[in-house]
Protein backbone atom coordinates (compact mmCIF):
# COMPACT_ATOMS: atom_id res chain seq x y z
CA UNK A 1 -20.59 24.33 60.06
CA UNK A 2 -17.87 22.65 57.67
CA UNK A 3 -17.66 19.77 60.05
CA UNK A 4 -21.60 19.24 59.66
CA UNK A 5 -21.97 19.68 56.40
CA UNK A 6 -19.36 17.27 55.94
CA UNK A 7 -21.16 14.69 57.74
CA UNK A 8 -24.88 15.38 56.63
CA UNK A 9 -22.78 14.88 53.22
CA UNK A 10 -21.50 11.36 53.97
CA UNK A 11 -24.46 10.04 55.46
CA UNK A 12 -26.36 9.11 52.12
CA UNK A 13 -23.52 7.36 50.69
CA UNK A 14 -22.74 5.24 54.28
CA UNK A 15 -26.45 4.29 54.23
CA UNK A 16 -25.79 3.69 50.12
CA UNK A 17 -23.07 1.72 50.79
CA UNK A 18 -24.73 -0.48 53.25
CA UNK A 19 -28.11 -0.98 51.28
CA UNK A 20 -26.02 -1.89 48.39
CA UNK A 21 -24.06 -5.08 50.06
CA UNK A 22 -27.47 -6.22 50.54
CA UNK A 23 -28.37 -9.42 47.89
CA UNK A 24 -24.95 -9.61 46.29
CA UNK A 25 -23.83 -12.11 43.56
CA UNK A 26 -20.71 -12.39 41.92
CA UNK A 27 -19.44 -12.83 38.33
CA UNK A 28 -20.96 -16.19 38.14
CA UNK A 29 -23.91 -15.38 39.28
CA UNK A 30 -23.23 -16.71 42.62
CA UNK A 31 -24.55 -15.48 45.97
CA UNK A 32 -22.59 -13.86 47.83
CA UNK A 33 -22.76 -12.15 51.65
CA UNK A 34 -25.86 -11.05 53.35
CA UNK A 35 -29.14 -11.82 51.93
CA UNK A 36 -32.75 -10.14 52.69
CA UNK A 37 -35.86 -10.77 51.00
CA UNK A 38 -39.24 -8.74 51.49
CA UNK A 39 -42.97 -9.85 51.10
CA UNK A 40 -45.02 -7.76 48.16
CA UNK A 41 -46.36 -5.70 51.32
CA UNK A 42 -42.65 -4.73 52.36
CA UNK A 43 -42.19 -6.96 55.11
CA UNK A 44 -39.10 -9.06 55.61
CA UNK A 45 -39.43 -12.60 53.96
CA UNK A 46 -36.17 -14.31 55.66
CA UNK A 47 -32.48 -12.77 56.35
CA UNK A 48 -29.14 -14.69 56.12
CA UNK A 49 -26.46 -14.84 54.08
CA UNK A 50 -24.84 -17.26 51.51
CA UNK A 51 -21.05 -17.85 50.37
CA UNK A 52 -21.23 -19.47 46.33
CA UNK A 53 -24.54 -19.90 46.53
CA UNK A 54 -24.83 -22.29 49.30
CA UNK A 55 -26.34 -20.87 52.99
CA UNK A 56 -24.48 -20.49 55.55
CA UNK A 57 -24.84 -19.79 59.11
CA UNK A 58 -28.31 -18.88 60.50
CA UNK A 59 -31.28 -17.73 58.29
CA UNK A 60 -33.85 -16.79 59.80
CA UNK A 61 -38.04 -16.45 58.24
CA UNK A 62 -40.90 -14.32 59.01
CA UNK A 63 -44.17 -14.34 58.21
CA UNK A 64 -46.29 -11.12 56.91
CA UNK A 65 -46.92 -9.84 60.30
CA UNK A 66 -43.28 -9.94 61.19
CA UNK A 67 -43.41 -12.91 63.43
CA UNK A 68 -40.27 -15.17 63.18
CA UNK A 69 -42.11 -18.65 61.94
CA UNK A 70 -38.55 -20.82 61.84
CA UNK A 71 -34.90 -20.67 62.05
CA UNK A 72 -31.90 -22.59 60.27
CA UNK A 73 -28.62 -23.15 61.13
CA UNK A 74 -26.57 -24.37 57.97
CA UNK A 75 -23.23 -26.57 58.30
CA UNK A 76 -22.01 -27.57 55.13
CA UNK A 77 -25.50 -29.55 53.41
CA UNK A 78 -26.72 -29.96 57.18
CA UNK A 79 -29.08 -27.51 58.67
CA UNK A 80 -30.91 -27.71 62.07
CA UNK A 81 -34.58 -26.25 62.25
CA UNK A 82 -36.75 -24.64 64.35
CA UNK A 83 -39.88 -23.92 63.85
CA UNK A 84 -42.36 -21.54 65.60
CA UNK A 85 -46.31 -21.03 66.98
CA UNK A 86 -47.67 -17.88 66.40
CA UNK A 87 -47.23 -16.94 70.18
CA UNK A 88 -43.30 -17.91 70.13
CA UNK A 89 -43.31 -21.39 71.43
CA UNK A 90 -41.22 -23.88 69.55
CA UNK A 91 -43.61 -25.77 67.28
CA UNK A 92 -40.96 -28.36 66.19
CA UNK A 93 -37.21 -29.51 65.74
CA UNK A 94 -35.33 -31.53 63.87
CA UNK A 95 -32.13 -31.75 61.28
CA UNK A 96 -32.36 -31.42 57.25
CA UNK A 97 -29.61 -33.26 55.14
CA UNK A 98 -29.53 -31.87 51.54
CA UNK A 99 -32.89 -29.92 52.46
CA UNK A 100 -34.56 -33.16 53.62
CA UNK A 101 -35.88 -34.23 56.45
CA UNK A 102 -33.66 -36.67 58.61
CA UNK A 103 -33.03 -38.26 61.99
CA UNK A 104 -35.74 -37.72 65.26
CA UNK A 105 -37.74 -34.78 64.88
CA UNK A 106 -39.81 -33.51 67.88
CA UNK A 107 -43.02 -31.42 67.83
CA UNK A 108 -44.36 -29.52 70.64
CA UNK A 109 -48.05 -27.92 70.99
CA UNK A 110 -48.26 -24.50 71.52
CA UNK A 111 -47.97 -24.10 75.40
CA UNK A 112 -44.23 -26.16 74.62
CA UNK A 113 -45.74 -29.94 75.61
CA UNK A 114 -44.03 -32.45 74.14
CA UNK A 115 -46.74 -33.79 71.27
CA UNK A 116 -45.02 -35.65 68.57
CA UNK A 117 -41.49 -37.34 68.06
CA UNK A 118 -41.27 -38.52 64.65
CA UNK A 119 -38.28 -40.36 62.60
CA UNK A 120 -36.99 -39.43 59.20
CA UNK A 121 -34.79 -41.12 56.23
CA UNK A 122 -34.17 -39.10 53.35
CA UNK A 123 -36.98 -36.48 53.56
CA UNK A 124 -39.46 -39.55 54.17
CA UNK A 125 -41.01 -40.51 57.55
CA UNK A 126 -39.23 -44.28 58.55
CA UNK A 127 -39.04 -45.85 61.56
CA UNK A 128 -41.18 -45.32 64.84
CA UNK A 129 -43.09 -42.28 65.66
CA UNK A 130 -45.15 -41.60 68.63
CA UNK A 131 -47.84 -39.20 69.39
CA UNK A 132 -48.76 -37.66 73.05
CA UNK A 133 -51.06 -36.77 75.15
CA UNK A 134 -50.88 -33.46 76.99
CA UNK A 135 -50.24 -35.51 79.87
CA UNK A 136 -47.27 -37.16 78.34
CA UNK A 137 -48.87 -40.63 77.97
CA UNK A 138 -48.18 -42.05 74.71
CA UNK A 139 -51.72 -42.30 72.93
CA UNK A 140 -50.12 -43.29 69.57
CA UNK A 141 -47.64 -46.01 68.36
CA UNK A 142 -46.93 -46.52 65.15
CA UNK A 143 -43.96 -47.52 62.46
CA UNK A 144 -43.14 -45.83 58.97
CA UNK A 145 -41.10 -47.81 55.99
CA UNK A 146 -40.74 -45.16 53.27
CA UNK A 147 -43.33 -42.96 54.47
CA UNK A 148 -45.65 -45.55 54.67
CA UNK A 149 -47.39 -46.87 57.74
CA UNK A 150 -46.24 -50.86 58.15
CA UNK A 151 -46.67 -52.88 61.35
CA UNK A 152 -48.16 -53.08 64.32
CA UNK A 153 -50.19 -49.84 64.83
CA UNK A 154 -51.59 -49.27 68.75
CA UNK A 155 -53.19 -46.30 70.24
CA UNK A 156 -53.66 -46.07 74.17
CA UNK A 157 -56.02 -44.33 76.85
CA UNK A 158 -54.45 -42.05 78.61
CA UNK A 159 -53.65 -44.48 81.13
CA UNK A 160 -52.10 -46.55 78.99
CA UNK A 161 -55.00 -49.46 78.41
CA UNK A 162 -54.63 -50.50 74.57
CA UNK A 163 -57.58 -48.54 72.59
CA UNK A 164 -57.18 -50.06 69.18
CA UNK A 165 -54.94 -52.29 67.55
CA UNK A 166 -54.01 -53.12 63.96
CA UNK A 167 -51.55 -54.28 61.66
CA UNK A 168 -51.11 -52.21 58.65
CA UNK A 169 -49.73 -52.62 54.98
CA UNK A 170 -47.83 -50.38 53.04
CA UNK A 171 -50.45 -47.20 54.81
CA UNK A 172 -53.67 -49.28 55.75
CA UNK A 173 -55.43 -51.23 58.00
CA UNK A 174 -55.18 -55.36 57.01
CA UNK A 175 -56.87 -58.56 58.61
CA UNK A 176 -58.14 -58.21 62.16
CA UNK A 177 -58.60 -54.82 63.83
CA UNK A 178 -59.42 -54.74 67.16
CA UNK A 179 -61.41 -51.48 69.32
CA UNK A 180 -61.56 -51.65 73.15
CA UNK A 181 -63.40 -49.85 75.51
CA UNK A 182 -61.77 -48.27 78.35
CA UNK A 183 -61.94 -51.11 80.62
CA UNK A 184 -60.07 -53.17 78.49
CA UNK A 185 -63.42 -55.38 76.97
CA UNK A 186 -63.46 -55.59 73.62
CA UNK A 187 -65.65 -52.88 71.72
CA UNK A 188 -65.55 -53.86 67.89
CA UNK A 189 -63.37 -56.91 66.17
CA UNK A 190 -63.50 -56.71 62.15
CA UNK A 191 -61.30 -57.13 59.28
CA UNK A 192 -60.05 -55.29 56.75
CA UNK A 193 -59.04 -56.36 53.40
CA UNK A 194 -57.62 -54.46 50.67
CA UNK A 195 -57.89 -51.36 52.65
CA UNK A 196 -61.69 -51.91 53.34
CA UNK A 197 -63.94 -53.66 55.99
CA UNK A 198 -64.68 -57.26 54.73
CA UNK A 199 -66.46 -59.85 56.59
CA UNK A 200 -67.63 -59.87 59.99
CA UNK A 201 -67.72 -57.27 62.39
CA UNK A 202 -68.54 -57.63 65.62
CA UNK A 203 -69.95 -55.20 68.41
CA UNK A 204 -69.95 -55.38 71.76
CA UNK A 205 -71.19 -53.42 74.64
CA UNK A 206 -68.25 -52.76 78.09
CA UNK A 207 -69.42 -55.77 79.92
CA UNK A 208 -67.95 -57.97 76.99
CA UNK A 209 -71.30 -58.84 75.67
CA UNK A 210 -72.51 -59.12 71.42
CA UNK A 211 -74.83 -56.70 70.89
CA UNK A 212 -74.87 -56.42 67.36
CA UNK A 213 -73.05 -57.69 63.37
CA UNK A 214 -72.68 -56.03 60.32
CA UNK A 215 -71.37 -57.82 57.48
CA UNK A 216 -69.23 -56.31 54.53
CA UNK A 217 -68.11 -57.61 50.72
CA UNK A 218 -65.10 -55.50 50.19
CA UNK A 219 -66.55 -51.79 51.90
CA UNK A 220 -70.10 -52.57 51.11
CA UNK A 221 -72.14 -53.61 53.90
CA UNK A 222 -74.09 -56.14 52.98
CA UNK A 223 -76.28 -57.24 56.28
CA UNK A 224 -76.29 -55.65 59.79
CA UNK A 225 -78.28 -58.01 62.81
CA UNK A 226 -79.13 -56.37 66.13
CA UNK A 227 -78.92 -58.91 69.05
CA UNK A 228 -81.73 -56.92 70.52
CA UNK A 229 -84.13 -57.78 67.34
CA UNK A 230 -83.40 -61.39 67.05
């Protein structure tokens, strides 16, 4: 009897004791050790711990359900993230310097097919990034400078025939745009100036043929002709 009332005794103050090294900072008001946040509803927010403030090691964050939504695993002011689909699959990957983006990143949909890669300088998308297909034909190039869309811009069938082809300007569309139809035959040639359709546009049907024009002044269409109704 001694020996359990000694124990049923020590219990509170073991469970005290490790409830209480929970959240921990220091004289400066540094964090310190293990760290564990909660939602209003009592869930757990994230779980990881921190030495003067900075994280280290693996956090890992949940969302209100209790479903693990991402991971990070800090080195010094580098951390590499995962992040989840509701169902567990990896939704996407990719390295933060100083909590910014950096490097390749890679997104996946939610059966783990391969559906993004993207490229990142300073928290900002720059350089090439490429969407996919299910298939795992590219259907989208394109090129970022600053996190802004410059370049050639090209998106593909699935078999790899050009669909539509641009070059863009600090995010948009300028001069000539071109549309094809699956064949290969042109679909629609316009232009684009200051980020709107100006000029002619011309339509055409998958035999290569005109079938119709519209004409623009800076967005606003000013005439459309129907080959049909000439």
């Amino acid at each position: 009897m001694r020996k359990l009332f000694t124990i049923l005794f020590l219990i509170p103050f073991v469970v005290f004791s490790q409830t209480d090294s929970l959240n921990q900072t220091d004289g400066n008001g540094l964090k310190q050790g293990r760290w564990k946040k909660f939602y209003l509803k009592g869930g757990k927010r994230y779980v990881g711990q921190f030495k003067d403030d900075k994280p280290i090691g693996t956090f890992f964050y949940y969302d209100e359900l209790g479903k693990m939504t991402s991971s990070l695993k800090h080195k010094g002011d580098t951390a590499f993230g995962k992040f989840f689909h509701i169902n567990g699959k990896l939704l996407g990957e990719g390295i933060y310097v100083n909590q910014k983006k950096q490097g390749e990143w890679r997104y996946y949909d939610n059966v783990g097919l391969l559906s993004s890669v993207e490229n990142y300088n300073l928290g900002k998308l720059h350089g090439e990034k490429l969407v996919y297909y299910t298939s795992g034909a590219i259907a989208r190039k394109e090129v970022y400078v600053e996190g802004l869309i410059q370049g050639e811009v090209k998106d593909f069938f699935e078999d790899g025939i050009v669909k539509y082809e641009a070059n863009y300007i600090d995010g948009n569309p300028d001069s000539t745009v071109i549309y094809y139809h699956p064949n290969g035959k042109n679909r629609i040639v316009g232009r684009f100036k200051d980020a709107v359709r100006h000029g002619k546009w011309t339509y055409y049907n998958d035999l290569g043929v005109t079938t119709s024009w519209e004409f623009y002044r800076l967005g606003d269409l000013v005439k459309a002709i129907n080959k049909e109704n000439e």
